[in-house]
Protein backbone atom coordinates (compact mmCIF):
# COMPACT_ATOMS: atom_id res chain seq x y z
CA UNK A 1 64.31 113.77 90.19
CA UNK A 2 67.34 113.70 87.92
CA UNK A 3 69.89 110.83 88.55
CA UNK A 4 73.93 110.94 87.03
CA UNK A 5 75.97 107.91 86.88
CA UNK A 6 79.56 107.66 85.41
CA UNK A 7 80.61 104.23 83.75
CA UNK A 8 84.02 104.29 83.29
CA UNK A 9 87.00 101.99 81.67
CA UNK A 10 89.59 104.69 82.87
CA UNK A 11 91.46 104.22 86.30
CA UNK A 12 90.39 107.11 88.10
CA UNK A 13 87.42 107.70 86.70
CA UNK A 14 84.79 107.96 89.16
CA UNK A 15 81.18 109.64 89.85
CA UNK A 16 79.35 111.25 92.86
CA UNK A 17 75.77 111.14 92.45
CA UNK A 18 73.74 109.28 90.01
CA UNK A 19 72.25 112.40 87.39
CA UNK A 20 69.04 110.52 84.12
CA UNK A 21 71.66 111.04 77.70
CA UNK A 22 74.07 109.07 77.46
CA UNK A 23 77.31 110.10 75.79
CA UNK A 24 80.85 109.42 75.38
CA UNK A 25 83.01 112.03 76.47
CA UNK A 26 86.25 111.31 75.31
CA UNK A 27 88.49 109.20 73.42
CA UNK A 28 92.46 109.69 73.61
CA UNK A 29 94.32 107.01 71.96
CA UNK A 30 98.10 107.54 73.20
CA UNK A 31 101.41 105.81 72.01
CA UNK A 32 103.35 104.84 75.03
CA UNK A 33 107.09 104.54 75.47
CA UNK A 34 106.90 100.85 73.80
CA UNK A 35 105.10 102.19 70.71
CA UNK A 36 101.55 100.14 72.11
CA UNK A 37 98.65 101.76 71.71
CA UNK A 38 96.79 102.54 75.14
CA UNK A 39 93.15 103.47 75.39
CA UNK A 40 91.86 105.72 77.40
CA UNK A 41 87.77 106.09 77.90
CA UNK A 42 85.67 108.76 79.93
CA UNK A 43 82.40 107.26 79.33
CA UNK A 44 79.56 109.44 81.28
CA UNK A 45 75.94 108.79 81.22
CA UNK A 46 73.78 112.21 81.87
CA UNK A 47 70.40 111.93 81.99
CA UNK A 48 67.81 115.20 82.22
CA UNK A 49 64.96 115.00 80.27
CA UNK A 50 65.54 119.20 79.57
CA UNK A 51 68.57 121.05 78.67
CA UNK A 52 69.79 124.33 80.47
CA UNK A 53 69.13 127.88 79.39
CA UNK A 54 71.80 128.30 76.31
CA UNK A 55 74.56 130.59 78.30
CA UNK A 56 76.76 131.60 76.34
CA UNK A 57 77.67 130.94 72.58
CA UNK A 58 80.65 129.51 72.75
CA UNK A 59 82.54 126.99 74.89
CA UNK A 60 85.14 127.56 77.60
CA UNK A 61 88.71 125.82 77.23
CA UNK A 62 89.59 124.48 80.40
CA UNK A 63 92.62 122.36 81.80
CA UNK A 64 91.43 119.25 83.89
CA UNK A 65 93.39 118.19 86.43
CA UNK A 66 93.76 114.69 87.06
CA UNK A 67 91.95 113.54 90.00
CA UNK A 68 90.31 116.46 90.92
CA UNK A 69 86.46 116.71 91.24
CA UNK A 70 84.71 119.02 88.43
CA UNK A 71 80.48 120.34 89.05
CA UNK A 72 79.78 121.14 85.49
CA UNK A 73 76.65 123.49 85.49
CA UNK A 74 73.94 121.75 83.14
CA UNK A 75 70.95 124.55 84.44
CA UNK A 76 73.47 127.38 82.81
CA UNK A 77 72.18 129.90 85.34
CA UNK A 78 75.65 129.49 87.42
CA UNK A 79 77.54 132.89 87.78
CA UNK A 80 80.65 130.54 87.73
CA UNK A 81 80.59 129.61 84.39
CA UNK A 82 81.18 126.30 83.07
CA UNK A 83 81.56 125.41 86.48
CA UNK A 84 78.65 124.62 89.35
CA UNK A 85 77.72 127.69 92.01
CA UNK A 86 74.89 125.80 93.33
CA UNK A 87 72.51 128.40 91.94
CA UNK A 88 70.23 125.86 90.89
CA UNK A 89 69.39 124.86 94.83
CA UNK A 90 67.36 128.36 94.51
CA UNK A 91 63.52 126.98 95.14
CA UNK A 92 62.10 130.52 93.71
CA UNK A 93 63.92 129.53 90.62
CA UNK A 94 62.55 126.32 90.47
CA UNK A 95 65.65 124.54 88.23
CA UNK A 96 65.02 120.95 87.13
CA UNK A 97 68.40 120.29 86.43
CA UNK A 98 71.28 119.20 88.27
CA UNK A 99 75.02 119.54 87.56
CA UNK A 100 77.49 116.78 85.90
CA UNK A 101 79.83 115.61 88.36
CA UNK A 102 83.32 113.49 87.11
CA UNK A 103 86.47 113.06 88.15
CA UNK A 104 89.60 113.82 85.95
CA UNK A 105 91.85 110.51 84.79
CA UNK A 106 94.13 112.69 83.59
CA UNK A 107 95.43 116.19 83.25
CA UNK A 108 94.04 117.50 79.60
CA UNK A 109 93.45 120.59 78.24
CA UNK A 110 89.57 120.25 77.05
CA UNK A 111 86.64 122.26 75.65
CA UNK A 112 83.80 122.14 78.04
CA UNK A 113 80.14 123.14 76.67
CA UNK A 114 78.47 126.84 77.41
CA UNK A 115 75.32 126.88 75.49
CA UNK A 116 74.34 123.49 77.49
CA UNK A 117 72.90 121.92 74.60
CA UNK A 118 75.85 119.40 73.67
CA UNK A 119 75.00 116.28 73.19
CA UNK A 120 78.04 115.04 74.89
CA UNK A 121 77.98 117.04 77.88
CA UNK A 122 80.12 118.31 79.43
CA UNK A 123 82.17 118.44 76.18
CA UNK A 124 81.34 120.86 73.22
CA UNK A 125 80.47 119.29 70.55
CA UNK A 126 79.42 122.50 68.14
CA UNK A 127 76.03 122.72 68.85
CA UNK A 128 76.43 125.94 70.25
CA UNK A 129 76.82 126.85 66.25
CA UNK A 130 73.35 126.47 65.26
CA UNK A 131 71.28 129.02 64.70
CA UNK A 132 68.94 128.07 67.79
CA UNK A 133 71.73 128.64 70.18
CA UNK A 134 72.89 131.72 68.28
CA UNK A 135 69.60 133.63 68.60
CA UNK A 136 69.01 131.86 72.41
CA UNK A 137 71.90 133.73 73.77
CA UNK A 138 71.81 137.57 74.02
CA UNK A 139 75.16 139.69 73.28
């Protein structure tokens, strides 16, 4: 059984269930009012030892909103694209993996992965640019 657990140095940041890669999500670095420089780190560790069927080839720009709970779907059989329908729950279907759940910090426009095979999931990081993930995905 998969297991997804969110470390976090952000207020706000916080996880649901404990998925089994580790990435870092996201870095802002932000001058405030007083010219300091503030930090900000999203900091999720996702661990499935398979990625999801490659969905689509490329990734879906999405505005976070802070505090709200996100289901990103790492099987990439959701209807609901990037987003979890619970499709993998299916037993016929017999999906291994389960989705990313996070919080929001913040509100923030971001690029969330489609072709599932990011290496910092749930953010795209261009993989979906290789030639694998290219051919994978059908037009």
């Amino acid at each position: 059984m998969a297991a997804a657990r969110v470390v976090t140095r952000a207020p706000g940041l916080l996880h649901s269930r404990a998925l089994s890669c580790s990435a870092v999500m996201y870095k802002k670095a932000m001058k405030g009012p007083d010219m300091e420089l503030n930090e900000r780190l999203w900091q999720i560790e996702f661990h499935q030892k398979e990625k999801g069927k490659a969905y689509d080839k490329k990734p879906f720009r999405i505005t976070l909103r802070e505090g709200k709970k996100y289901l990103w779907c790492a099987c990439g059989y959701s209807k609901s694209q990037p987003v979890c329908d619970g499709t993998h729950l299916n037993l016929q279907l017999k999906i291994k993996q389960k989705p990313l759940v996070f919080k929001a910090p913040e509100t923030k426009e971001v690029w969330l992965c489609n072709c599932k095979q990011s290496r910092n999931p749930p953010f795209c990081d261009g993989t979906h640019r290789t030639e694998e993930v290219q051919l994978a995905v059908k037009d």
